[in-house]
N, C-alpha and C. Protein backbone atom coordinates (compact mmCIF):
# COMPACT_ATOMS: atom_id res chain seq x y z
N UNK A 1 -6.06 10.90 6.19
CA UNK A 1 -5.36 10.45 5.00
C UNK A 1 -6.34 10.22 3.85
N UNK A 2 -7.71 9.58 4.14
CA UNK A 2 -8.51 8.95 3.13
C UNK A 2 -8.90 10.93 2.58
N UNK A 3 -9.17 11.63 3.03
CA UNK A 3 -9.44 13.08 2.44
C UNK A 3 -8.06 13.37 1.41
N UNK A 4 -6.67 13.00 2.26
CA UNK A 4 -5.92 13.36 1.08
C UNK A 4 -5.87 12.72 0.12
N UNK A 5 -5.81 11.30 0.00
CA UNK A 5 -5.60 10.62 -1.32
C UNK A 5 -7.19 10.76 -2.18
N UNK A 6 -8.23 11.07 -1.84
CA UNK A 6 -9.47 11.24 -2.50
C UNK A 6 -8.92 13.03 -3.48
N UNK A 7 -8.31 13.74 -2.86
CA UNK A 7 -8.33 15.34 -3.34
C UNK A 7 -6.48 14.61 -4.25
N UNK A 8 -6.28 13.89 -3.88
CA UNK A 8 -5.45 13.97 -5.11
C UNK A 8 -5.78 13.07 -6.29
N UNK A 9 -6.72 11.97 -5.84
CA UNK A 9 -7.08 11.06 -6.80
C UNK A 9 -8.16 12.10 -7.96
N UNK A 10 -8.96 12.99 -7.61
CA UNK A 10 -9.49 13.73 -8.19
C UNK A 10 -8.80 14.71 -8.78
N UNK A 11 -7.67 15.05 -8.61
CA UNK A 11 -6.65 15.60 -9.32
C UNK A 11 -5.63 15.27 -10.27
N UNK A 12 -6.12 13.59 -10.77
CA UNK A 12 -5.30 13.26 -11.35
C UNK A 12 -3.88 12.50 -11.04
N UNK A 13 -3.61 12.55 -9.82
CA UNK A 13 -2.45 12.56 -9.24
C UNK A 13 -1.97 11.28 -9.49
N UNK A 14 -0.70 10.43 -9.66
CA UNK A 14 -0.12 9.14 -9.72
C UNK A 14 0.42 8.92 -8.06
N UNK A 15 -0.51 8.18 -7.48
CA UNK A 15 -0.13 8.03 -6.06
C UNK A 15 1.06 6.57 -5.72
N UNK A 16 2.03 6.93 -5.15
CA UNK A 16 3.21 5.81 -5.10
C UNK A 16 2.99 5.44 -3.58
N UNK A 17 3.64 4.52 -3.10
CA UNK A 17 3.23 3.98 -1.81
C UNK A 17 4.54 2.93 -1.65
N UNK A 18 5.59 3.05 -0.84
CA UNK A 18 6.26 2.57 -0.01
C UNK A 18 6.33 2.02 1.41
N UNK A 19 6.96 1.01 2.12
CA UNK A 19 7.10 1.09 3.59
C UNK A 19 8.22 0.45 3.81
N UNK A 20 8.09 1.03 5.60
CA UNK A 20 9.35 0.42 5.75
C UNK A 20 9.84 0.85 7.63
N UNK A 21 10.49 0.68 8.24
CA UNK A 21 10.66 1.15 9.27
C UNK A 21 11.71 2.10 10.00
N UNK A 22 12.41 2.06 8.72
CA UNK A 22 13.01 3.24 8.43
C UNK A 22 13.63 3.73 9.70
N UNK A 23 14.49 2.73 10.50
CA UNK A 23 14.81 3.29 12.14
C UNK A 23 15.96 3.97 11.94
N UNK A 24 17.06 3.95 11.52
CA UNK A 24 17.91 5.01 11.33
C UNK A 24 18.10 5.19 9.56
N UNK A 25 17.85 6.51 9.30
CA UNK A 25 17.95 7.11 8.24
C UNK A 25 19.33 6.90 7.39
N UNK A 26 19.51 6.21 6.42
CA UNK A 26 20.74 6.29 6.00
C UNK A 26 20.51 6.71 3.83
N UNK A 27 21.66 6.32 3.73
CA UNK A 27 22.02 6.39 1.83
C UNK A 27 20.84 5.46 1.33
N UNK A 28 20.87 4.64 1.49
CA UNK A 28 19.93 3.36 1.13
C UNK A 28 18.33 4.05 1.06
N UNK A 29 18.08 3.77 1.79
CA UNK A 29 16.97 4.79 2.15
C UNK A 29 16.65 5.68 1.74
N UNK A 30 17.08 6.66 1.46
CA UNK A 30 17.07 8.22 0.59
C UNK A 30 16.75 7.68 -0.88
N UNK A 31 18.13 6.87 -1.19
CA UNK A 31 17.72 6.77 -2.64
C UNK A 31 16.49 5.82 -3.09
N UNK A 32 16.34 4.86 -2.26
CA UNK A 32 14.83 4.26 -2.48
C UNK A 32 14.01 5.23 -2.33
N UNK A 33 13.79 6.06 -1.22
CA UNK A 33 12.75 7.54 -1.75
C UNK A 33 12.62 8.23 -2.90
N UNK A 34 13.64 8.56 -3.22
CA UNK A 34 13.94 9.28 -4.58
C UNK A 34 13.48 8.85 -5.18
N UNK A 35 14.05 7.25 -5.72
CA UNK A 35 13.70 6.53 -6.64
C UNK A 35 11.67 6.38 -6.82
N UNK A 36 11.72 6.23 -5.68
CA UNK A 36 9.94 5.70 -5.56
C UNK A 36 9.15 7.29 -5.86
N UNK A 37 9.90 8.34 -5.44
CA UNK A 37 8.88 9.34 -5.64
C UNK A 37 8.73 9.74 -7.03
N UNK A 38 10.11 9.47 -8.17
CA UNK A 38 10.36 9.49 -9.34
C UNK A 38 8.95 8.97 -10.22
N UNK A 39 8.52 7.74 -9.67
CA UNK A 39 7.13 6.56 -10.28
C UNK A 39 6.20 7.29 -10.03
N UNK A 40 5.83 8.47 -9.35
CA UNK A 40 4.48 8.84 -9.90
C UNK A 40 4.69 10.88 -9.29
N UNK A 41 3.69 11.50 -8.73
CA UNK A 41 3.50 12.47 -9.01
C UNK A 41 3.16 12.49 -6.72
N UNK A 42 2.74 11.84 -6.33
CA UNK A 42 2.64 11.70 -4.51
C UNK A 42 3.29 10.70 -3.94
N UNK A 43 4.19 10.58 -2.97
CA UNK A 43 4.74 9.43 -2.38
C UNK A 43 3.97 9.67 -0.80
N UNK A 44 3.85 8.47 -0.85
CA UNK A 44 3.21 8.07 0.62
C UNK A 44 4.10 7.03 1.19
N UNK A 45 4.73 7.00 2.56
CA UNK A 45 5.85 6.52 3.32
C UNK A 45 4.66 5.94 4.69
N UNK A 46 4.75 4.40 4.52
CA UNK A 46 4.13 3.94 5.70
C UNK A 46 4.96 3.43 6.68
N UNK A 47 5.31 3.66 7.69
CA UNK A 47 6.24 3.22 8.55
C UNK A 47 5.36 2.32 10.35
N UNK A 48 6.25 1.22 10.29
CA UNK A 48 5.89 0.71 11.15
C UNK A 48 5.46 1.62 12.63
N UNK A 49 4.93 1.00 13.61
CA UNK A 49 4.93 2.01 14.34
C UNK A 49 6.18 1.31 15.71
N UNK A 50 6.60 1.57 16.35
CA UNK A 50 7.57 1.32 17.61
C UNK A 50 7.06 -0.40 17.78
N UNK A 51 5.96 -0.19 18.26
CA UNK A 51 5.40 -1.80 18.78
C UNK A 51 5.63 -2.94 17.62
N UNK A 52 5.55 -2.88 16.36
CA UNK A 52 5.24 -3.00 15.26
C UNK A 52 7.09 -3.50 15.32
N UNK A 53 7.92 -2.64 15.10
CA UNK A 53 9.16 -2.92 14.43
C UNK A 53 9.74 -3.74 16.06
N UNK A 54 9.85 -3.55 17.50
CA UNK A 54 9.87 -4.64 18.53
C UNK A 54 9.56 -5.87 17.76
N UNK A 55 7.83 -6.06 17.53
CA UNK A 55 8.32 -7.44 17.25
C UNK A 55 8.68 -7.60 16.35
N UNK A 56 8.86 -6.92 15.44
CA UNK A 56 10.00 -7.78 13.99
C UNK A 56 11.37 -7.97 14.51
N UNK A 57 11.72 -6.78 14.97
CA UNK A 57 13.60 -6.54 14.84
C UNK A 57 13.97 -6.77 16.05
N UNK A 58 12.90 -7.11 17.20
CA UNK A 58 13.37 -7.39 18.67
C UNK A 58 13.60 -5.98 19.60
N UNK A 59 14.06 -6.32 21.20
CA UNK A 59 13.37 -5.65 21.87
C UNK A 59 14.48 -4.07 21.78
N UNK A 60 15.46 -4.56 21.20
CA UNK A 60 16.37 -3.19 21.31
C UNK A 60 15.96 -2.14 20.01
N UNK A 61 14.79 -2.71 19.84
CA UNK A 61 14.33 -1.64 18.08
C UNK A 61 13.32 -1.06 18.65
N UNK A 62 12.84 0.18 17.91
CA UNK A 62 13.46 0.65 16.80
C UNK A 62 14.53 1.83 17.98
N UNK A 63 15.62 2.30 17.36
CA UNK A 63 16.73 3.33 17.87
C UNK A 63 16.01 4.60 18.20
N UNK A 64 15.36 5.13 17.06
CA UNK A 64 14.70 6.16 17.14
C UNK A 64 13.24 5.53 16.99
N UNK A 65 12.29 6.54 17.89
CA UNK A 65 10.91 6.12 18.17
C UNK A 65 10.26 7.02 16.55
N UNK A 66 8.92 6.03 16.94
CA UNK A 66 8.09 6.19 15.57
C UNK A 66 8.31 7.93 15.44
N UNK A 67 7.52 8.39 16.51
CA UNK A 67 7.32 10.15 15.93
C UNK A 67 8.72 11.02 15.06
N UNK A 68 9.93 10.34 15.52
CA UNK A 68 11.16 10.98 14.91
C UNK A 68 11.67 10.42 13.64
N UNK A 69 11.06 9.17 13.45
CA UNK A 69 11.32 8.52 12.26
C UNK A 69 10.22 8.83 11.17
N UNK A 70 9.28 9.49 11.71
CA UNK A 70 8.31 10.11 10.89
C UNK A 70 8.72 11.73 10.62
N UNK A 71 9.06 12.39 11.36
CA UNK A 71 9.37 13.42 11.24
C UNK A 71 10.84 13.78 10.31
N UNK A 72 11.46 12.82 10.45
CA UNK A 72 13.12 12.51 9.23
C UNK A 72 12.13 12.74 8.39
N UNK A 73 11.39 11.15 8.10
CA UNK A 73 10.77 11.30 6.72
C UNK A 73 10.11 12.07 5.85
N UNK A 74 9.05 12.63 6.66
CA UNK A 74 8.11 14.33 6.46
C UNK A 74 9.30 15.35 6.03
N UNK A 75 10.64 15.05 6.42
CA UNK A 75 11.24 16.49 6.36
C UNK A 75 11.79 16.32 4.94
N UNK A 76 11.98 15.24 3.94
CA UNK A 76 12.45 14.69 2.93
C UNK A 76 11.84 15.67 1.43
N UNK A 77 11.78 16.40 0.97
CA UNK A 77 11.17 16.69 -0.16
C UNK A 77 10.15 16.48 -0.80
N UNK A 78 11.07 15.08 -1.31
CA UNK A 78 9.89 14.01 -2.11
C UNK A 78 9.14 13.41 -1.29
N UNK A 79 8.88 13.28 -0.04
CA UNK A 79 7.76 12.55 0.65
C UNK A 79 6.53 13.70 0.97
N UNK A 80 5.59 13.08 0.70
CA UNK A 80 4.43 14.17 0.71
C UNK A 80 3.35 13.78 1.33
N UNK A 81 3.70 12.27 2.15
CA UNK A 81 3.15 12.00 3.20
C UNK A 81 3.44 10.60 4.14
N UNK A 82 3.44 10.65 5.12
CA UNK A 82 3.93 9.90 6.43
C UNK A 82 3.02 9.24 7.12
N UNK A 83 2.19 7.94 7.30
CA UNK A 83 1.59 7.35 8.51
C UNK A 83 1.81 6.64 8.80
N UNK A 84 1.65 5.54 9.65
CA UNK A 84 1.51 5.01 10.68
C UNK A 84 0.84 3.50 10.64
N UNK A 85 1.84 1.86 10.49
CA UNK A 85 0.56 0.92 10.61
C UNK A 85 1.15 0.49 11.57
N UNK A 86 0.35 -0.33 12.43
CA UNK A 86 0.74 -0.85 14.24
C UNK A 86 0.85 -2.28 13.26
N UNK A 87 0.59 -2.71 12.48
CA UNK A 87 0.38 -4.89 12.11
C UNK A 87 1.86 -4.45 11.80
N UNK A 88 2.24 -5.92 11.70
CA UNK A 88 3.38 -6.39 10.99
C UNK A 88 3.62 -6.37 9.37
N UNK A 89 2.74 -6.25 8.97
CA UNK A 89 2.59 -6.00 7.72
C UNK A 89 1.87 -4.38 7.15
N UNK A 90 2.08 -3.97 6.06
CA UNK A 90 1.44 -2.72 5.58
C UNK A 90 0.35 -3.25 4.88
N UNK A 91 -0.52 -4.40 4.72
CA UNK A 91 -1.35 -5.17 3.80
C UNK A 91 -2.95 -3.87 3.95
N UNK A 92 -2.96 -3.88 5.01
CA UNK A 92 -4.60 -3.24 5.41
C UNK A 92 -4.00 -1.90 4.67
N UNK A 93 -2.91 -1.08 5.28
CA UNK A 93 -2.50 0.21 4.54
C UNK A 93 -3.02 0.34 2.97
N UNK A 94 -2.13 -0.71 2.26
CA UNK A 94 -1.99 -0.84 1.11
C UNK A 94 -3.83 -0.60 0.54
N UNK A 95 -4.19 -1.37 0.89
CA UNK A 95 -6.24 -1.45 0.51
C UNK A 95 -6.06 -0.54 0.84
N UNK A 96 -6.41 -0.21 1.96
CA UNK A 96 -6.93 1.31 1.90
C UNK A 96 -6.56 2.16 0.94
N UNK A 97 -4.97 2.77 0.61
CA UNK A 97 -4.61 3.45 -0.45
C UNK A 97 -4.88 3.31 -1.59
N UNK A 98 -4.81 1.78 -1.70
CA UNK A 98 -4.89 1.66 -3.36
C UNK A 98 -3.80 2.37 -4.36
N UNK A 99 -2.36 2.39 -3.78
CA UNK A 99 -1.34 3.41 -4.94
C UNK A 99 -1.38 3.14 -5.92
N UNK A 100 -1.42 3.56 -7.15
CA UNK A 100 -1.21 3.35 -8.34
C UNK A 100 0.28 2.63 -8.49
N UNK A 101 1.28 2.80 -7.70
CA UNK A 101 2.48 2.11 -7.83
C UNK A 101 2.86 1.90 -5.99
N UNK A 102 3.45 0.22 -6.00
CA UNK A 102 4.04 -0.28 -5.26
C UNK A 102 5.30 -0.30 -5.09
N UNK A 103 5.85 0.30 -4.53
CA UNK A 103 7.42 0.60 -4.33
C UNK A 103 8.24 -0.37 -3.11
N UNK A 104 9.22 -1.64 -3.78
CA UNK A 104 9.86 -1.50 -2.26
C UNK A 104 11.27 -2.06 -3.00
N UNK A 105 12.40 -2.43 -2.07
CA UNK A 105 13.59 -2.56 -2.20
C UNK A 105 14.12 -3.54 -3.03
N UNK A 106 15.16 -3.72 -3.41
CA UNK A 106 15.71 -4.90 -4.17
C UNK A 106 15.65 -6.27 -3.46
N UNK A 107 15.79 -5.68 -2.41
CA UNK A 107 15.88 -6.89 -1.46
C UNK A 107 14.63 -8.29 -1.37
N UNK A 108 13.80 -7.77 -1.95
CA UNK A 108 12.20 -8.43 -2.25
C UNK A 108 12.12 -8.81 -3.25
N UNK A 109 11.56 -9.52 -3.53
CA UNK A 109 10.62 -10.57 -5.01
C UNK A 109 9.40 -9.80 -5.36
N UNK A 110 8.67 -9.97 -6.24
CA UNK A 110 7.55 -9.87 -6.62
C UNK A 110 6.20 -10.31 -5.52
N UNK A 111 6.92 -11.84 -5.47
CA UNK A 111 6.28 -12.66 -4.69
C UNK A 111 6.62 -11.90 -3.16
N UNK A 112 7.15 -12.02 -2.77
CA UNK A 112 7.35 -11.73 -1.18
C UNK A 112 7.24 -10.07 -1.15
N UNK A 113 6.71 -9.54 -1.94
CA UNK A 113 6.19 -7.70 -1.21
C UNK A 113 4.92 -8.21 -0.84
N UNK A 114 4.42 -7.82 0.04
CA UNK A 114 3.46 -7.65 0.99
C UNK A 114 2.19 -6.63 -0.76
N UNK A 115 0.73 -6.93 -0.33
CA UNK A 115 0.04 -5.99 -1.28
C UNK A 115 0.54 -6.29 -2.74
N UNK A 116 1.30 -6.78 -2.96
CA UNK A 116 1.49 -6.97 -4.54
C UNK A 116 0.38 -7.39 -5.04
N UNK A 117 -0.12 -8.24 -4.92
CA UNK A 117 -1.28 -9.20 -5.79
C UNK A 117 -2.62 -8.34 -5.69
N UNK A 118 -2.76 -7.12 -4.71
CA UNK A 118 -3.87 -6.57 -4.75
C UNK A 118 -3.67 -5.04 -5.15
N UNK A 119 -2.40 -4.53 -5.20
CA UNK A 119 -1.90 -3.36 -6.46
C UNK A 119 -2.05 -4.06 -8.32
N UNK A 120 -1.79 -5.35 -8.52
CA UNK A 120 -1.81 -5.88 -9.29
C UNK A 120 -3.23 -5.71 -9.89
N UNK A 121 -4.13 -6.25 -8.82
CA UNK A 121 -5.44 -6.89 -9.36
C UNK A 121 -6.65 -5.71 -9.78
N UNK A 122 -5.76 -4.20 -9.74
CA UNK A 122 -6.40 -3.08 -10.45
C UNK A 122 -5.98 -2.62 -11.23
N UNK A 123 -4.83 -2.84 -11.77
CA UNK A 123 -3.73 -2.46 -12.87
C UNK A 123 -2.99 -1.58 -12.44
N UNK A 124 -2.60 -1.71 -11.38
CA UNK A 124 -1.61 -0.86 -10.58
C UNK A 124 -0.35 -1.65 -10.86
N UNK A 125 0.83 -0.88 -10.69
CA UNK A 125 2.39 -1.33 -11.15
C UNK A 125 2.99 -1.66 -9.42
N UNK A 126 4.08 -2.60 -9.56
CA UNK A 126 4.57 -3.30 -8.59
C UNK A 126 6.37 -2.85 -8.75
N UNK A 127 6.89 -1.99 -8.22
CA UNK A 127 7.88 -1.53 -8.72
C UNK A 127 9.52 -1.75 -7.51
N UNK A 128 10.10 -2.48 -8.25
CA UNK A 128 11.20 -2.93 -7.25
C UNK A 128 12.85 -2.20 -7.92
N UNK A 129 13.26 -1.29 -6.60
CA UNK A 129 14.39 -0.29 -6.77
C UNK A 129 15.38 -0.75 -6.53
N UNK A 130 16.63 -1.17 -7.30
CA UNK A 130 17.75 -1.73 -6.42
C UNK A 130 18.25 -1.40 -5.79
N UNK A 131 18.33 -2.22 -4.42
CA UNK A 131 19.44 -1.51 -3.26
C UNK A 131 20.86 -1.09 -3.12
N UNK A 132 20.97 0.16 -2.55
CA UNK A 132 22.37 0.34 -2.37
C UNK A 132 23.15 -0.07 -1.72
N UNK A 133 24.17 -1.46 -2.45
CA UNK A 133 25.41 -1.94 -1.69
C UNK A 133 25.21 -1.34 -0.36
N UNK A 134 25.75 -2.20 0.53
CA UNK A 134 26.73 -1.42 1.72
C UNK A 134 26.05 -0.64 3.22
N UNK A 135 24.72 -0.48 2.78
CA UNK A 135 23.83 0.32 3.71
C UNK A 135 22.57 -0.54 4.22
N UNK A 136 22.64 -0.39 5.31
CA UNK A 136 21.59 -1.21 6.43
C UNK A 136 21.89 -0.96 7.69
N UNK A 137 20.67 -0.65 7.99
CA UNK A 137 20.24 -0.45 9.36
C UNK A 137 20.57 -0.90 10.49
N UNK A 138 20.63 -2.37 10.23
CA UNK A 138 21.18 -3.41 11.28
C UNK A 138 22.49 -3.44 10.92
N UNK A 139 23.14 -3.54 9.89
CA UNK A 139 25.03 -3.84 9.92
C UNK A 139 25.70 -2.10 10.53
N UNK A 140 24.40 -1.07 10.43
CA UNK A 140 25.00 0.28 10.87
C UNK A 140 25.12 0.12 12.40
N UNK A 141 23.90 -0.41 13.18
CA UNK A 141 23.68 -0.90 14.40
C UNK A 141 24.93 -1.39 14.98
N UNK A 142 25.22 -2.53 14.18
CA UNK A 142 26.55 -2.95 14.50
C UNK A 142 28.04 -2.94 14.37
N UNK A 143 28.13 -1.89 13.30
CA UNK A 143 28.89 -1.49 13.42
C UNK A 143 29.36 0.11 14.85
N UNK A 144 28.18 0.24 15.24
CA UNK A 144 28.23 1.30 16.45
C UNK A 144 28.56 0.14 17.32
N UNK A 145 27.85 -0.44 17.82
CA UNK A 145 28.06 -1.20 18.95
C UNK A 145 29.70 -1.53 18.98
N UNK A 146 30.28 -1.94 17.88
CA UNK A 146 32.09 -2.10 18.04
C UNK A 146 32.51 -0.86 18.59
N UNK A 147 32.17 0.01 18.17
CA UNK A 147 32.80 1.25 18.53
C UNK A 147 33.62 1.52 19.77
């Protein structure tokens, strides 16, 4: 990854940077991609890895395993790249990248995105997309389980 973002940083490139765990692909989702790839010129999609979203979302997560939830994402247009953090957080990701723009959901504050204060502290933009009504992962979850 550090080879790709160096050959695009030398290219000028506006690198965007999202995450998320992204276990079943829905509307919500897409258009926060869209939206985030819109803010610069590369989107980079960090997604938890399996172990990673267990302990957040508990032991019946994630639905689909990391490699297929990476591979949705890779298959997306606007995503132009896909890895991998095992922490609970994307914080170490974030340093490393350094995006020129921070992308995450409505659902977040300023204060509560993860990396804000250190996208900030280079003059990097902190950019929050509003969510689409109606779509989530977990109320989709459960709404299968009635089924």
């Amino acid at each position: 990854m550090d080879r790709h973002i160096h050959m695009w940083r030398s290219l000028s490139k506006k690198i965007v940077f999202t995450n998320g765990c992204f276990d079943i692909l829905h509307r919500g989702h897409i258009d926060l991609l869209a939206k985030a790839a819109d803010e610069g010129n590369i989107l980079i999609v960090g997604i938890n890895t399996d172990a990673s979203v267990k302990r957040l979302k508990g032991q019946e997560r994630p639905v689909n395993n990391q490699q297929d939830r990476a591979f949705q994402l890779a298959s997306l247009m606007f995503v132009d790249a896909v890895c991998f953090f095992e922490e609970d957080t994307p914080e170490n990701l974030i340093k490393s990248i350094s995006p020129d723009v921070l992308v995450k959901g409505g659902d977040y504050t300023i204060d509560t995105i993860v990396g804000a204060n250190h996208v900030q502290s280079y003059g990097g933009k902190v950019q929050i997309i509003p969510i689409v009504e109606g779509y989530s992962t977990s109320a989709l979850i459960e709404r299968i389980k009635k089924l």
